[in-house]
PDB file of N, CA and C in Angstrom:
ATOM      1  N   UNK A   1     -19.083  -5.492 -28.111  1.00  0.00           N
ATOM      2  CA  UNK A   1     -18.732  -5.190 -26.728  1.00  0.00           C
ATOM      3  C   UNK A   1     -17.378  -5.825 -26.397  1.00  0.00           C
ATOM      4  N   UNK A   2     -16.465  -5.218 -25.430  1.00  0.00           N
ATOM      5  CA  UNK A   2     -15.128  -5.281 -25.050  1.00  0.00           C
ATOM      6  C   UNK A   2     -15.742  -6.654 -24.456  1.00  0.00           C
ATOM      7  N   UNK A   3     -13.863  -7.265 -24.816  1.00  0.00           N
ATOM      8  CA  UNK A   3     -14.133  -8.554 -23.251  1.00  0.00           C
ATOM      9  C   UNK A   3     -13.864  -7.713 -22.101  1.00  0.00           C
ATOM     10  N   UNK A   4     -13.929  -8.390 -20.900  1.00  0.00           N
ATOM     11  CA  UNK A   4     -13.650  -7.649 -19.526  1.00  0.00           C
ATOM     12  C   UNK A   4     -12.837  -8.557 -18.482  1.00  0.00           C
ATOM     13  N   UNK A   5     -11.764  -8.034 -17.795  1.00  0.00           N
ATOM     14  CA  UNK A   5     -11.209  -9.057 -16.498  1.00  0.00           C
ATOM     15  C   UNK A   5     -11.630  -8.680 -15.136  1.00  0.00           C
ATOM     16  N   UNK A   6     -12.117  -9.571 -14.396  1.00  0.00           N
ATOM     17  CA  UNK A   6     -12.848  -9.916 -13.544  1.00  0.00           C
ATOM     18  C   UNK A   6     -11.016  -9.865 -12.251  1.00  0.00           C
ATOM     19  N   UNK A   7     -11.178  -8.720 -11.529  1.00  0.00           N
ATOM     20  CA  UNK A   7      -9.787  -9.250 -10.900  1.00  0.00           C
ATOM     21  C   UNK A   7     -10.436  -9.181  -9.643  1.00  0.00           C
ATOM     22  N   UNK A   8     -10.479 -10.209  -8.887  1.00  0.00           N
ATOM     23  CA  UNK A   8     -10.871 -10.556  -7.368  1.00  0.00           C
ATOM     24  C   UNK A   8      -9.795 -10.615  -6.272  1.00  0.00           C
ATOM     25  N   UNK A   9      -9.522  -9.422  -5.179  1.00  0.00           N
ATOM     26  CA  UNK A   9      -8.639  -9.203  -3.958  1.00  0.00           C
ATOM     27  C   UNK A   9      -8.741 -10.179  -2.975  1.00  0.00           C
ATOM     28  N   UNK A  10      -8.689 -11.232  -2.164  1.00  0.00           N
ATOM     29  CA  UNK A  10      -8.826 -11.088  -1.200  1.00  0.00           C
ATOM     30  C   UNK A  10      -7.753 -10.619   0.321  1.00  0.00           C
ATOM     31  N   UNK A  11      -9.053  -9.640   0.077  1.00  0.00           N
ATOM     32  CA  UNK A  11      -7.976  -8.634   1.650  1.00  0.00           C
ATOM     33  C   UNK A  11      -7.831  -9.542   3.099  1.00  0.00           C
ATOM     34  N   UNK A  12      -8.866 -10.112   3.096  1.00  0.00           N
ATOM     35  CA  UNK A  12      -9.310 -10.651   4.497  1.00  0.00           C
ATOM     36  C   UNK A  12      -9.269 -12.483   4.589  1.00  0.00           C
ATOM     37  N   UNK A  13      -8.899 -13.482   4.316  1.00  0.00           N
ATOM     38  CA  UNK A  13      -9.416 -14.977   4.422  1.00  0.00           C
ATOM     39  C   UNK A  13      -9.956 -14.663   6.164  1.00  0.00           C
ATOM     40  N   UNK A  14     -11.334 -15.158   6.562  1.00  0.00           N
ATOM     41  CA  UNK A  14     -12.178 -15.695   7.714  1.00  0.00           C
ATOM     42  C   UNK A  14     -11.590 -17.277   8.315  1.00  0.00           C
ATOM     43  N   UNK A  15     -12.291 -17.844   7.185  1.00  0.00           N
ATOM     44  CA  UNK A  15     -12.565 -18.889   7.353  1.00  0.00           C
ATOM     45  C   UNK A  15     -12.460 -20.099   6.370  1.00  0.00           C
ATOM     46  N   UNK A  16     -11.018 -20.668   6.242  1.00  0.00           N
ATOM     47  CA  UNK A  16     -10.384 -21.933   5.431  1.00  0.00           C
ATOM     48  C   UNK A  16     -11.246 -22.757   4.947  1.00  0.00           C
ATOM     49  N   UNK A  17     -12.405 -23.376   6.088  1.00  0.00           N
ATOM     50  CA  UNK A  17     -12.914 -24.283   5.232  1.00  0.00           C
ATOM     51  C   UNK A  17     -14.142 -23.360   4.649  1.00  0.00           C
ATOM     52  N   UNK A  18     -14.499 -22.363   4.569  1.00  0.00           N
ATOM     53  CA  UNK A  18     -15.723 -22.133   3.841  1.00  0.00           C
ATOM     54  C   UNK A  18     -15.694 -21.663   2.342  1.00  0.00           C
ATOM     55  N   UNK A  19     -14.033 -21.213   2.919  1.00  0.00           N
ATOM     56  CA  UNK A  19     -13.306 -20.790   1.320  1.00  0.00           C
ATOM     57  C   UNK A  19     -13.001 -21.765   0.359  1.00  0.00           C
ATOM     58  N   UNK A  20     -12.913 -23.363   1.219  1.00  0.00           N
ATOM     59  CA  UNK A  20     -12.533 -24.160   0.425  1.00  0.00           C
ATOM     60  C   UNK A  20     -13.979 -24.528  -0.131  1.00  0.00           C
ATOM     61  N   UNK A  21     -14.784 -24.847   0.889  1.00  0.00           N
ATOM     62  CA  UNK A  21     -16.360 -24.561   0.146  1.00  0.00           C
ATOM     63  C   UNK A  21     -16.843 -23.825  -1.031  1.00  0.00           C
ATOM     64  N   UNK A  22     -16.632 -22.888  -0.605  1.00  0.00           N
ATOM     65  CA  UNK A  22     -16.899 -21.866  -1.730  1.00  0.00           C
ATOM     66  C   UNK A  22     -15.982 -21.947  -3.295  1.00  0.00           C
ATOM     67  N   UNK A  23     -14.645 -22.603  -3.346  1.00  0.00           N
ATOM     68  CA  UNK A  23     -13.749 -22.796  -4.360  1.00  0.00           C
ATOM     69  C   UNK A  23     -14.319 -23.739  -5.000  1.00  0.00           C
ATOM     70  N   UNK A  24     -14.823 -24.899  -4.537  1.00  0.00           N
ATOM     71  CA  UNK A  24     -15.183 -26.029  -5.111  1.00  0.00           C
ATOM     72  C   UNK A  24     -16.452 -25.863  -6.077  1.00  0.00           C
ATOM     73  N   UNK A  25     -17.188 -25.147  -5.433  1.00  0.00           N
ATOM     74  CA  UNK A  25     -18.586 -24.839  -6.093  1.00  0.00           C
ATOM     75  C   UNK A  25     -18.100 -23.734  -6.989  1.00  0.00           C
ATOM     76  N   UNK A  26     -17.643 -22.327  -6.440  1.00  0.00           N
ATOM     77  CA  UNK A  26     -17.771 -21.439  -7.479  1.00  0.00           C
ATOM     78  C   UNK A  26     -17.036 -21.295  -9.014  1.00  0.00           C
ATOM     79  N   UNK A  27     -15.563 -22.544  -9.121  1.00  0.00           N
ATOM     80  CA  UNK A  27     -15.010 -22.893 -10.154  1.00  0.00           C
ATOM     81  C   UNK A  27     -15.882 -22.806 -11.301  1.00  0.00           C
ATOM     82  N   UNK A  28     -16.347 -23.985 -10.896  1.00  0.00           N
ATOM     83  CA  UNK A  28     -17.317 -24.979 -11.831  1.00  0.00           C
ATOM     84  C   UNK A  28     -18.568 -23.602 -12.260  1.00  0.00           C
ATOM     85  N   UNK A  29     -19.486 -23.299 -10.920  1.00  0.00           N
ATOM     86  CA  UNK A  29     -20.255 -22.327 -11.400  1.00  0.00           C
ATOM     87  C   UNK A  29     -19.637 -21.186 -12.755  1.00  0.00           C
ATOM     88  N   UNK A  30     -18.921 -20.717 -12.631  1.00  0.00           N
ATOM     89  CA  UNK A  30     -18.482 -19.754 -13.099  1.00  0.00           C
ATOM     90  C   UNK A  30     -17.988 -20.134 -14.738  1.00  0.00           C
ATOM     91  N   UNK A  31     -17.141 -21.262 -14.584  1.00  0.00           N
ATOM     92  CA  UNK A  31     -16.911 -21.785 -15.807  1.00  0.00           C
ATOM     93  C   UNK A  31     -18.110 -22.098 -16.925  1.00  0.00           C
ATOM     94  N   UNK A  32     -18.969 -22.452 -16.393  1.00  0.00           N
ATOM     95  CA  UNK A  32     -20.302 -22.981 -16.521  1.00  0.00           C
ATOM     96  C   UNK A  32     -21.185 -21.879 -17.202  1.00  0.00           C
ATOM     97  N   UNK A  33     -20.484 -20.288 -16.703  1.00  0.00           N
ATOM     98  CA  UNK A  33     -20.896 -19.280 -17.367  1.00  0.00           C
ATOM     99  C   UNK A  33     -20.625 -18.563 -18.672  1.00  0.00           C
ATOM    100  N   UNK A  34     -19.255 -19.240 -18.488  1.00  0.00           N
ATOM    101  CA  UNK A  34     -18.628 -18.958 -19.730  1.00  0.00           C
ATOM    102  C   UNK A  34     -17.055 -18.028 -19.193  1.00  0.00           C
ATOM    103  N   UNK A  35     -17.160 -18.472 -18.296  1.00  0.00           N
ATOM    104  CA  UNK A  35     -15.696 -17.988 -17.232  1.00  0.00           C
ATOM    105  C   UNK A  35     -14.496 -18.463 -17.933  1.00  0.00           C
ATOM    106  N   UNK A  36     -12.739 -17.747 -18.071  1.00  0.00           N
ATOM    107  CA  UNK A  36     -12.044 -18.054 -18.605  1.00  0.00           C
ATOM    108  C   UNK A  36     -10.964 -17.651 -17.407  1.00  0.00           C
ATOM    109  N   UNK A  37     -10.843 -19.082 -16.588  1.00  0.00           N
ATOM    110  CA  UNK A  37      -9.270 -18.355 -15.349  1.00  0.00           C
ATOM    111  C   UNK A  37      -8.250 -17.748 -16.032  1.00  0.00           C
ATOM    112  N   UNK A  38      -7.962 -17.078 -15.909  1.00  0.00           N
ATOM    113  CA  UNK A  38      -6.421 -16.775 -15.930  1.00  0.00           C
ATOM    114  C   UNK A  38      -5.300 -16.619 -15.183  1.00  0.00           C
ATOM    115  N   UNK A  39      -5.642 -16.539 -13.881  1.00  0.00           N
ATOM    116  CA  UNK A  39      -4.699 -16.659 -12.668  1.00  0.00           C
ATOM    117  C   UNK A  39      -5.554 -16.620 -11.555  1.00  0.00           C
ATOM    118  N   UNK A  40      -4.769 -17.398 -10.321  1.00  0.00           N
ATOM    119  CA  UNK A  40      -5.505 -17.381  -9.319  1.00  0.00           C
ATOM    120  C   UNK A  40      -4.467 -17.703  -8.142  1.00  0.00           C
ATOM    121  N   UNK A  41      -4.256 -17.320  -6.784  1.00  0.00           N
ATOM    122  CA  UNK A  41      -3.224 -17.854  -6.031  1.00  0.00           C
ATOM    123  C   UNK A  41      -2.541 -16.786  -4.943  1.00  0.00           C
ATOM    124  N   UNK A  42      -1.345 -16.758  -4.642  1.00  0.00           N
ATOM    125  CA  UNK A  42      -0.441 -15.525  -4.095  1.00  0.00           C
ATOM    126  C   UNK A  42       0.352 -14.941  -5.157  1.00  0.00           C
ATOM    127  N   UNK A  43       0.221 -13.421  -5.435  1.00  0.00           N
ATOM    128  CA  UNK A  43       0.988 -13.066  -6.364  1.00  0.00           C
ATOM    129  C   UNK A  43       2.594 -13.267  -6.101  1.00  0.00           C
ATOM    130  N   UNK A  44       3.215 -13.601  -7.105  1.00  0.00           N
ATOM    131  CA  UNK A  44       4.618 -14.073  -6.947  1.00  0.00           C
ATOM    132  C   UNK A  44       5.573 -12.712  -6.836  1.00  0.00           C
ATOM    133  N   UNK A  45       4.921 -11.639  -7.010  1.00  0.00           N
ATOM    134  CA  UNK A  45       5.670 -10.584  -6.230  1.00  0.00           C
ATOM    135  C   UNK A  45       4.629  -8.968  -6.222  1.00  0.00           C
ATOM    136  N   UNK A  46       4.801  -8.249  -5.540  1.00  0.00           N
ATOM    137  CA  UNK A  46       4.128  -7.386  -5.273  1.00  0.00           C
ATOM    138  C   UNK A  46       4.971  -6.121  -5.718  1.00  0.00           C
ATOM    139  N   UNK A  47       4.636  -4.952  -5.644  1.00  0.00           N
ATOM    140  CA  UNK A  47       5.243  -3.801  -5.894  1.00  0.00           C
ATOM    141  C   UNK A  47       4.240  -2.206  -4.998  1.00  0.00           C
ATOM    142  N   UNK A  48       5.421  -1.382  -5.050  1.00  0.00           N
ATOM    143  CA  UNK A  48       4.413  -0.421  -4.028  1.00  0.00           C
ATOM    144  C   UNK A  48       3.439  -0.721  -2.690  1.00  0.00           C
ATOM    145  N   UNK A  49       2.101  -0.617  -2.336  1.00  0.00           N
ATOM    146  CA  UNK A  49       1.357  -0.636  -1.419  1.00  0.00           C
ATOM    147  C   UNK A  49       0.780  -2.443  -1.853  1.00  0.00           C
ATOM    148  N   UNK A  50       1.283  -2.930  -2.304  1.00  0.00           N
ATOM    149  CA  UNK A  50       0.694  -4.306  -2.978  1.00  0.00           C
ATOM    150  C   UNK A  50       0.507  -5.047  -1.452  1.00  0.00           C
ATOM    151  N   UNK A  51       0.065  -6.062  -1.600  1.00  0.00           N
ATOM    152  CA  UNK A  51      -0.490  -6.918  -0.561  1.00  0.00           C
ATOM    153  C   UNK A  51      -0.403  -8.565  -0.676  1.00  0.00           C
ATOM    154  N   UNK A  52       0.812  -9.069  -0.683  1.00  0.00           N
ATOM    155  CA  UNK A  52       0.006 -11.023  -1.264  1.00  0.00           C
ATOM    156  C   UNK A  52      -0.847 -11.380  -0.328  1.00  0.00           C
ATOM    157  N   UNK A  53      -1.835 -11.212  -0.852  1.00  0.00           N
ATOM    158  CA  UNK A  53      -2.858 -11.393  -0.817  1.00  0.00           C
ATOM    159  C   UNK A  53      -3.653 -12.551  -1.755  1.00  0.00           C
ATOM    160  N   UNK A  54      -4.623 -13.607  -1.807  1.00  0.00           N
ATOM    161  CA  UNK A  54      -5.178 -14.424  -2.821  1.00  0.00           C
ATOM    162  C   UNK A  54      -5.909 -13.207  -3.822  1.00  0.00           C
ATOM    163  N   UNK A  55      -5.391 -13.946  -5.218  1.00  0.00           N
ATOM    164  CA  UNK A  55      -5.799 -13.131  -6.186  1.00  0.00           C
ATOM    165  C   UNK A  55      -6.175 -13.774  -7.361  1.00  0.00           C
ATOM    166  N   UNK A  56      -7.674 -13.615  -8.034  1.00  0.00           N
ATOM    167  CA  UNK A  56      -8.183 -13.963  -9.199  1.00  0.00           C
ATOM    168  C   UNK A  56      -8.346 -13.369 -10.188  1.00  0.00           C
ATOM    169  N   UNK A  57      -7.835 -13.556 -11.281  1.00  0.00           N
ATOM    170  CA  UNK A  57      -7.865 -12.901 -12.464  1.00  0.00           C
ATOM    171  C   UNK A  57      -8.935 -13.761 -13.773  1.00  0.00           C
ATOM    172  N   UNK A  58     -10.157 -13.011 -13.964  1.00  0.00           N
ATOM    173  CA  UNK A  58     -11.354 -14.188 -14.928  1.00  0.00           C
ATOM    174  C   UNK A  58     -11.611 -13.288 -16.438  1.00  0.00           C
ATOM    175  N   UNK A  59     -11.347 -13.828 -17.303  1.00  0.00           N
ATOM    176  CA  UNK A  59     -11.692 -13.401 -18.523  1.00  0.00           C
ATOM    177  C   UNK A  59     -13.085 -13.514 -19.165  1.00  0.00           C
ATOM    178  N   UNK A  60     -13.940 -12.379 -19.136  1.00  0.00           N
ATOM    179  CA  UNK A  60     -15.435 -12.704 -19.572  1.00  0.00           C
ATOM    180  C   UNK A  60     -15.571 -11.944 -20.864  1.00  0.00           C
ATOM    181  N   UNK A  61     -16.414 -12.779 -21.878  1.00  0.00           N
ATOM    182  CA  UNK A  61     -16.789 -11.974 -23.310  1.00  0.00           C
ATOM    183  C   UNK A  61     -17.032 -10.514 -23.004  1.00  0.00           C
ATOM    184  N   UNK A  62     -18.192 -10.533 -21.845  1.00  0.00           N
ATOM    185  CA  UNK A  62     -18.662  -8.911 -22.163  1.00  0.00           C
ATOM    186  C   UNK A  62     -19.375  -8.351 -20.301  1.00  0.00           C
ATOM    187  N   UNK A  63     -19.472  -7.534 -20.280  1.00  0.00           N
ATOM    188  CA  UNK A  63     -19.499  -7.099 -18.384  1.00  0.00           C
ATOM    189  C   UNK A  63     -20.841  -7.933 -18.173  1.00  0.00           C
ATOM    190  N   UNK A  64     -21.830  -7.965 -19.496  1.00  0.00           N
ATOM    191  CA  UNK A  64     -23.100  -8.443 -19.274  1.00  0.00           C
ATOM    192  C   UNK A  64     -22.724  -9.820 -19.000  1.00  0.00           C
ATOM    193  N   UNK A  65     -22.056 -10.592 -19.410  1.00  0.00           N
ATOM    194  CA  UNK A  65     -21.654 -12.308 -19.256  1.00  0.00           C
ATOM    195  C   UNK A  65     -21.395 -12.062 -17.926  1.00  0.00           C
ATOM    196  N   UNK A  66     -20.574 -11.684 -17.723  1.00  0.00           N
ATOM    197  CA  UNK A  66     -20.036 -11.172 -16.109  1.00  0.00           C
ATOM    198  C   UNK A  66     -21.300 -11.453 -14.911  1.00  0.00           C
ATOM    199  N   UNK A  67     -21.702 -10.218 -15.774  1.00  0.00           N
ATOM    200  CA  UNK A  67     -23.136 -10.099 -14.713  1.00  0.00           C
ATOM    201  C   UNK A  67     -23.918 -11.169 -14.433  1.00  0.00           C
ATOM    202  N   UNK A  68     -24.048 -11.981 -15.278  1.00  0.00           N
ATOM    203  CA  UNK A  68     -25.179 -13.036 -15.511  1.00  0.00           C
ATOM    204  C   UNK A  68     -24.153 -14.699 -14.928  1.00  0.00           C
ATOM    205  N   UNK A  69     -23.007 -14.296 -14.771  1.00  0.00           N
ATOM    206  CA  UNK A  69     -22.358 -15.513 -13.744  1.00  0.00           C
ATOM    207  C   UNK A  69     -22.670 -14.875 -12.696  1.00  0.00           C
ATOM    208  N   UNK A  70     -22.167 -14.119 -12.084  1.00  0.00           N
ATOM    209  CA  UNK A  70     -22.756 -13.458 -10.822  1.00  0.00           C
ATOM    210  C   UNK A  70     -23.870 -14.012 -10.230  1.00  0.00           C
ATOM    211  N   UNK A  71     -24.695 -13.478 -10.974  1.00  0.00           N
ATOM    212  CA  UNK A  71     -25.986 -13.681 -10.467  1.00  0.00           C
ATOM    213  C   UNK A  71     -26.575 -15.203 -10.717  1.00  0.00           C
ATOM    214  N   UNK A  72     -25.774 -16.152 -11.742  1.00  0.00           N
ATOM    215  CA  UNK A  72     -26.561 -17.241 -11.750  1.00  0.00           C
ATOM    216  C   UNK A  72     -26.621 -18.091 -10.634  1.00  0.00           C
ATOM    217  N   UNK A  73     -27.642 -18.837 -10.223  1.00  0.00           N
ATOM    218  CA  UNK A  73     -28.030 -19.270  -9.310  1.00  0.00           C
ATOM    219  C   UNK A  73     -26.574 -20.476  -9.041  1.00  0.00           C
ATOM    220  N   UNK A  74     -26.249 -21.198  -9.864  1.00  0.00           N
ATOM    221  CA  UNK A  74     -24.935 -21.863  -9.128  1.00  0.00           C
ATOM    222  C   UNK A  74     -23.696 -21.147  -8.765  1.00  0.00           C
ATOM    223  N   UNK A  75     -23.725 -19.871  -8.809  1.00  0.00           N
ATOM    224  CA  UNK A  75     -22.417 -18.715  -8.050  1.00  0.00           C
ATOM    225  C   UNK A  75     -23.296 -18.539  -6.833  1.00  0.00           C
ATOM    226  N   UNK A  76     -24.737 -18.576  -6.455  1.00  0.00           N
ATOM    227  CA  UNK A  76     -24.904 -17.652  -5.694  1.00  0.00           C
ATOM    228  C   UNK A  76     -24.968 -19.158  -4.653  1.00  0.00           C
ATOM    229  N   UNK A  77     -24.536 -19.890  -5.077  1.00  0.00           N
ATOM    230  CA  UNK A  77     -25.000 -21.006  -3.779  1.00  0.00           C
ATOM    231  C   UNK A  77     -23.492 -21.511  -3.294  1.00  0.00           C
ATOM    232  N   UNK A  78     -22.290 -20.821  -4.478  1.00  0.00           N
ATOM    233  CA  UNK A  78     -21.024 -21.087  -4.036  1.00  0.00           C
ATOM    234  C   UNK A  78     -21.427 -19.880  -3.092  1.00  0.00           C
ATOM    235  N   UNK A  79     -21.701 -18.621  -2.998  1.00  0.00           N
ATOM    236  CA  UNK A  79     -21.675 -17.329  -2.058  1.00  0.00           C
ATOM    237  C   UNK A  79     -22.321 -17.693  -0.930  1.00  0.00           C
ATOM    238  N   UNK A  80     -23.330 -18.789  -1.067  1.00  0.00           N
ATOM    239  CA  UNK A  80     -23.967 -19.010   0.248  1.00  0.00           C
ATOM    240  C   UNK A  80     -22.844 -19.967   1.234  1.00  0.00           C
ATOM    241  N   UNK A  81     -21.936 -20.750   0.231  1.00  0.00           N
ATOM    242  CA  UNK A  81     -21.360 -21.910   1.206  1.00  0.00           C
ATOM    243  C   UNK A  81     -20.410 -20.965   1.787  1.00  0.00           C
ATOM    244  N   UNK A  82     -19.889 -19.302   0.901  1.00  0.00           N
ATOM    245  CA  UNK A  82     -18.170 -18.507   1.308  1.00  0.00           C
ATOM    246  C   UNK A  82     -18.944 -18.338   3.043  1.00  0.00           C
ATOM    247  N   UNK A  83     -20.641 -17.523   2.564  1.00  0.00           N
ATOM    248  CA  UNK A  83     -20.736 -17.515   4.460  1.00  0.00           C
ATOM    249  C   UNK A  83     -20.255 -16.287   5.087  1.00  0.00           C
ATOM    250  N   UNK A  84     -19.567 -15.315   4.347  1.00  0.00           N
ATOM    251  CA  UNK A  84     -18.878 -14.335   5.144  1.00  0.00           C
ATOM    252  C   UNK A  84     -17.697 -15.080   5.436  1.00  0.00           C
ATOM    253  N   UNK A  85     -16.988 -15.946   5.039  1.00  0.00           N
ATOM    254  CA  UNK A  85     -15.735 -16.710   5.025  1.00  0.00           C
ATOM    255  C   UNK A  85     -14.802 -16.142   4.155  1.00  0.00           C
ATOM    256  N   UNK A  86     -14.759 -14.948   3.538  1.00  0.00           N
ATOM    257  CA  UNK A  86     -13.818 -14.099   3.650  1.00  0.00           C
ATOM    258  C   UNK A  86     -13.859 -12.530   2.925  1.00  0.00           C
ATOM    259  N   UNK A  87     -13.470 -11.461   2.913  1.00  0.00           N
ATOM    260  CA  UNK A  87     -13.507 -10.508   2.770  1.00  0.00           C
ATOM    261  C   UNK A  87     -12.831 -10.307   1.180  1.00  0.00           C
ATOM    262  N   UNK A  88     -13.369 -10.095   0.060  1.00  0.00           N
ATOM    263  CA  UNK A  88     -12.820  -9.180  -1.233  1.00  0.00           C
ATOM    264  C   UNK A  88     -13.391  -8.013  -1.881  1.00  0.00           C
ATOM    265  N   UNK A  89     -12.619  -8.289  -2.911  1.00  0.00           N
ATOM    266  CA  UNK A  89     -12.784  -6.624  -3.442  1.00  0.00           C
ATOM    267  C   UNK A  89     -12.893  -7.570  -4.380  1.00  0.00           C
ATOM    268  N   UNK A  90     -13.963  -6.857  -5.805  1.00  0.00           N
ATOM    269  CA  UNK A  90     -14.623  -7.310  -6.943  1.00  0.00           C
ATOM    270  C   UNK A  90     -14.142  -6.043  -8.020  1.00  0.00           C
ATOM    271  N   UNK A  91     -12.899  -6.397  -8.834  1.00  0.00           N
ATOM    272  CA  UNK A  91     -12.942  -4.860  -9.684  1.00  0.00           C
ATOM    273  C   UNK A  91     -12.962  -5.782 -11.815  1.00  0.00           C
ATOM    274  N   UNK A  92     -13.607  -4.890 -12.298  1.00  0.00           N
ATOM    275  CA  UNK A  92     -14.052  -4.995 -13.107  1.00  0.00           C
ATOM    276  C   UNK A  92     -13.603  -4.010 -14.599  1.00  0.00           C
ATOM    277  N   UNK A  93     -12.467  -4.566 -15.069  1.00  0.00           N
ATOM    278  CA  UNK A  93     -11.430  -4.026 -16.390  1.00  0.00           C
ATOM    279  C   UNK A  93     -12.044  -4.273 -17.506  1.00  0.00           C
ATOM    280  N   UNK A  94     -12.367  -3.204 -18.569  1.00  0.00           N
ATOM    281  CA  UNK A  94     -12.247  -3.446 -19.872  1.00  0.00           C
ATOM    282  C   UNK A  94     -11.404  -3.790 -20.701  1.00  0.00           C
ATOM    283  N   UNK A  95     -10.918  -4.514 -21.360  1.00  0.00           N
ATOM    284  CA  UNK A  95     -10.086  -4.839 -22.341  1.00  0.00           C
ATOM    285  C   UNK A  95      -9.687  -3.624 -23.366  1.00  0.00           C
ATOM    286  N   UNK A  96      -8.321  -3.419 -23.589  1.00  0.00           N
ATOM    287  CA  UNK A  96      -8.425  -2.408 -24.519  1.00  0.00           C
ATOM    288  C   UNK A  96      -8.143  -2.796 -26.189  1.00  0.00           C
TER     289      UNK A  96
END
């Protein structure tokens, strides 16, 4: 199975401290899964309809690893601290 990149938008920040909440916990969670950052921040330049916007880029073995950070119970308690503390988009690349 392909690796896959995990690229996370955010369109919307709510709420600073819940995001900072949510950063602290979901790092670690995620790493913990077998998560590999590769970028994370304001893109240093945009092009076309682009947006700087905060943007995460995560390297996972396979969509199933993916899945199974997601859902493991220390992501879902970083999701409980985000709160609706801010609005993204979740898109999901195969490696070629």
């Amino acid at each position: 199975m392909s690796k896959v990149y995990q690229v996370v938008i955010y369109t919307s920040i709510l709420d600073e401290e819940k995001l900072a909440s949510y950063a602290a916990l979901a790092g670690p969670a995620m790493q913990a899964a077998g998560a590999k950052f590769l970028a994370r921040g304001i893109p240093v330049a945009v092009k076309e309809n682009g947006q700087k916007t905060r943007t995460v880029v995560i390297e996972w073995e396979s969509m199933e690893a993916a899945e199974k950070g997601y859902a493991s119970e220390a992501y879902q308690n970083a999701l409980a601290a985000l709160d609706n503390g801010a609005i993204r988009e979740f898109r999901y690349v195969e490696a070629t």
